[in-house]
Protein backbone atom coordinates (compact mmCIF):
# COMPACT_ATOMS: atom_id res chain seq x y z
CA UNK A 1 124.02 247.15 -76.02
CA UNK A 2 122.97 246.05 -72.03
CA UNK A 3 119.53 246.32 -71.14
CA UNK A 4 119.74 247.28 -67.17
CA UNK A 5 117.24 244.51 -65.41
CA UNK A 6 116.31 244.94 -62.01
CA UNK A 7 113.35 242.83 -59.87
CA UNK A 8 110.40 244.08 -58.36
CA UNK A 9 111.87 242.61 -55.29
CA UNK A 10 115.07 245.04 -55.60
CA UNK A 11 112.61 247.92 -56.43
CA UNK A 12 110.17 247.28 -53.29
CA UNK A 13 113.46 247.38 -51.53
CA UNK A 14 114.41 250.44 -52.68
CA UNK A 15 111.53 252.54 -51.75
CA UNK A 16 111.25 250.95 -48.40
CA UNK A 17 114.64 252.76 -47.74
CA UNK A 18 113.20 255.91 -48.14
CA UNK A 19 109.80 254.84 -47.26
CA UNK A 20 109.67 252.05 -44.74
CA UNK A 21 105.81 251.99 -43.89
CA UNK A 22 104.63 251.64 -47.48
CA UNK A 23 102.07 249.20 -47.63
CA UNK A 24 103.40 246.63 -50.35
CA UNK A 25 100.25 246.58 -52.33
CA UNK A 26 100.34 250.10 -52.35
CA UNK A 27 104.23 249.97 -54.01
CA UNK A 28 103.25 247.59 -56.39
CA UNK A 29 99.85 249.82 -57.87
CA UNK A 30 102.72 252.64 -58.03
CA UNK A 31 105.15 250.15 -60.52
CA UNK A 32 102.47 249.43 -62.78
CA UNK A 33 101.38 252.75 -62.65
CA UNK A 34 104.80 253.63 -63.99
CA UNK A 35 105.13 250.38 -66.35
CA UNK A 36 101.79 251.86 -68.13
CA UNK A 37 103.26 255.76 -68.78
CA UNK A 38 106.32 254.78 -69.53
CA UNK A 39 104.87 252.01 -72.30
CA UNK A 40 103.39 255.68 -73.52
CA UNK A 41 106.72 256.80 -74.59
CA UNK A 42 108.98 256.00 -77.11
CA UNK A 43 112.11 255.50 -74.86
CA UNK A 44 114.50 253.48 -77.12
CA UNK A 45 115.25 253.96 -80.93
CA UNK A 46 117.16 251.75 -82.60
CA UNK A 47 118.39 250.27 -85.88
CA UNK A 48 118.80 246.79 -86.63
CA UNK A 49 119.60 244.54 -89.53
CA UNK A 50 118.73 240.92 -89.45
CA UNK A 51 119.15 238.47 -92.02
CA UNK A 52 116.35 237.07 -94.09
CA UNK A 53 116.36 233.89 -95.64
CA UNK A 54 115.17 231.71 -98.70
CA UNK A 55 111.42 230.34 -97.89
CA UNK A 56 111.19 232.72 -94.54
CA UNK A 57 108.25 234.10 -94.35
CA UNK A 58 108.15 234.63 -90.68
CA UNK A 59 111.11 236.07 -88.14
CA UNK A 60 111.74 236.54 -84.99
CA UNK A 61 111.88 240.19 -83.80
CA UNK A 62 109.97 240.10 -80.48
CA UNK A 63 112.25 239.75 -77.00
CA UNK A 64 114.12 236.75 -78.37
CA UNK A 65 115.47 238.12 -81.23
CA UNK A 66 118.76 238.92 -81.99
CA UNK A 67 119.98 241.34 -85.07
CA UNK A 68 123.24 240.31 -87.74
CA UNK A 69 126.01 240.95 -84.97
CA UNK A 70 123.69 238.82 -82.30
CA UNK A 71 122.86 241.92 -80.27
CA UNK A 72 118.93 241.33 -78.93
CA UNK A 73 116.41 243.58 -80.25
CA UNK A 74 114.07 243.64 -77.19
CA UNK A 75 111.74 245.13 -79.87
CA UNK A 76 108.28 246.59 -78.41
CA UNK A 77 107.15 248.51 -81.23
CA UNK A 78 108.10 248.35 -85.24
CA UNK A 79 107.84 250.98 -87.06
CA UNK A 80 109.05 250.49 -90.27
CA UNK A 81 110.71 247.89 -92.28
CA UNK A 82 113.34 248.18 -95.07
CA UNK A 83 114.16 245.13 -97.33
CA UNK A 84 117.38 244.64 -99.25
CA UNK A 85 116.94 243.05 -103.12
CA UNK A 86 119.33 241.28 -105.29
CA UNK A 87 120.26 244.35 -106.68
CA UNK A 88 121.59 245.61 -103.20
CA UNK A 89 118.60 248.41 -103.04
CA UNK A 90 116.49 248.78 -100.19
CA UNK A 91 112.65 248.51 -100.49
CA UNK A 92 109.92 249.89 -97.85
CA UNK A 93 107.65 247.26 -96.82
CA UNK A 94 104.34 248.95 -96.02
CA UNK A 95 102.63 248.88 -92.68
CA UNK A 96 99.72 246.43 -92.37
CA UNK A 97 97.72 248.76 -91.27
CA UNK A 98 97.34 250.75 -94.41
CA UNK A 99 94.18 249.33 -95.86
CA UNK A 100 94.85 251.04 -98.93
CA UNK A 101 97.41 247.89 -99.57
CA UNK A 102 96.48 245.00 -101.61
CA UNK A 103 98.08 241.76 -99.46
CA UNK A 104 98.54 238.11 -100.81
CA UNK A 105 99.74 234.90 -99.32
CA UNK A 106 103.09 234.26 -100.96
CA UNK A 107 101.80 230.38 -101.30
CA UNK A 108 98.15 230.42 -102.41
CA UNK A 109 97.52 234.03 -104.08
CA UNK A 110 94.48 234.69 -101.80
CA UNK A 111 93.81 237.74 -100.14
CA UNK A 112 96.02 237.71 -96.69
CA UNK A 113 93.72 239.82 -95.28
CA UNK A 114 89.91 240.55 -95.63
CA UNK A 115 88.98 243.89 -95.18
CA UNK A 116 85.56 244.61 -94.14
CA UNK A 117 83.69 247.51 -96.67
């Protein structure tokens, strides 16, 4: 899958077609304007599979990160993760956010996380 890229240069160009007096700090308020709602919206859903890996604990997922057929992920928000077993079953790894969770370290067995009370 492409992800269209375009500069702020080609944009500023753009509108000064249509609208050749706009100031240029004035365009540039109106593209982060727009960079802010649209971050509001979920504009891209997508599947991916990635391989995981003996002693892993962390991967990459973010911008440089690239799924099992090398297609990037250009991931800006996760919302859920499934993980496969040796049995070929997949298992839902709970959100961090749910303090109702009990989290170790895989290395020490201390709490990964302390929650406040």
């Amino acid at each position: 899958m492409a992800i269209h890229k375009i500069s702020v240069k080609q944009i500023v160009s753009r509108i000064r077609q249509v609208f050749p007096d706009a100031p240029e700090n004035y365009i540039l308020m109106l593209i982060n304007d727009a960079l802010v709602e649209l971050g509001m919206y979920n504009v891209k859903d997508m599947k991916a599979k990635i391989n995981s890996y003996v002693d892993t604990m962390w991967y990459n997922i973010g911008d440089s990160g690239v799924n099992t057929v090398g297609d990037s992920l250009r991931l800006n928000k996760l919302f859920r993760v499934d993980y496969m077993d040796s049995d070929g079953d997949y298992i839902q790894i709970p959100r961090l956010l749910d303090t109702n969770i009990l989290l170790n370290d895989a290395d020490t067995g201390e709490s990964a996380i302390d929650f406040a009370t």
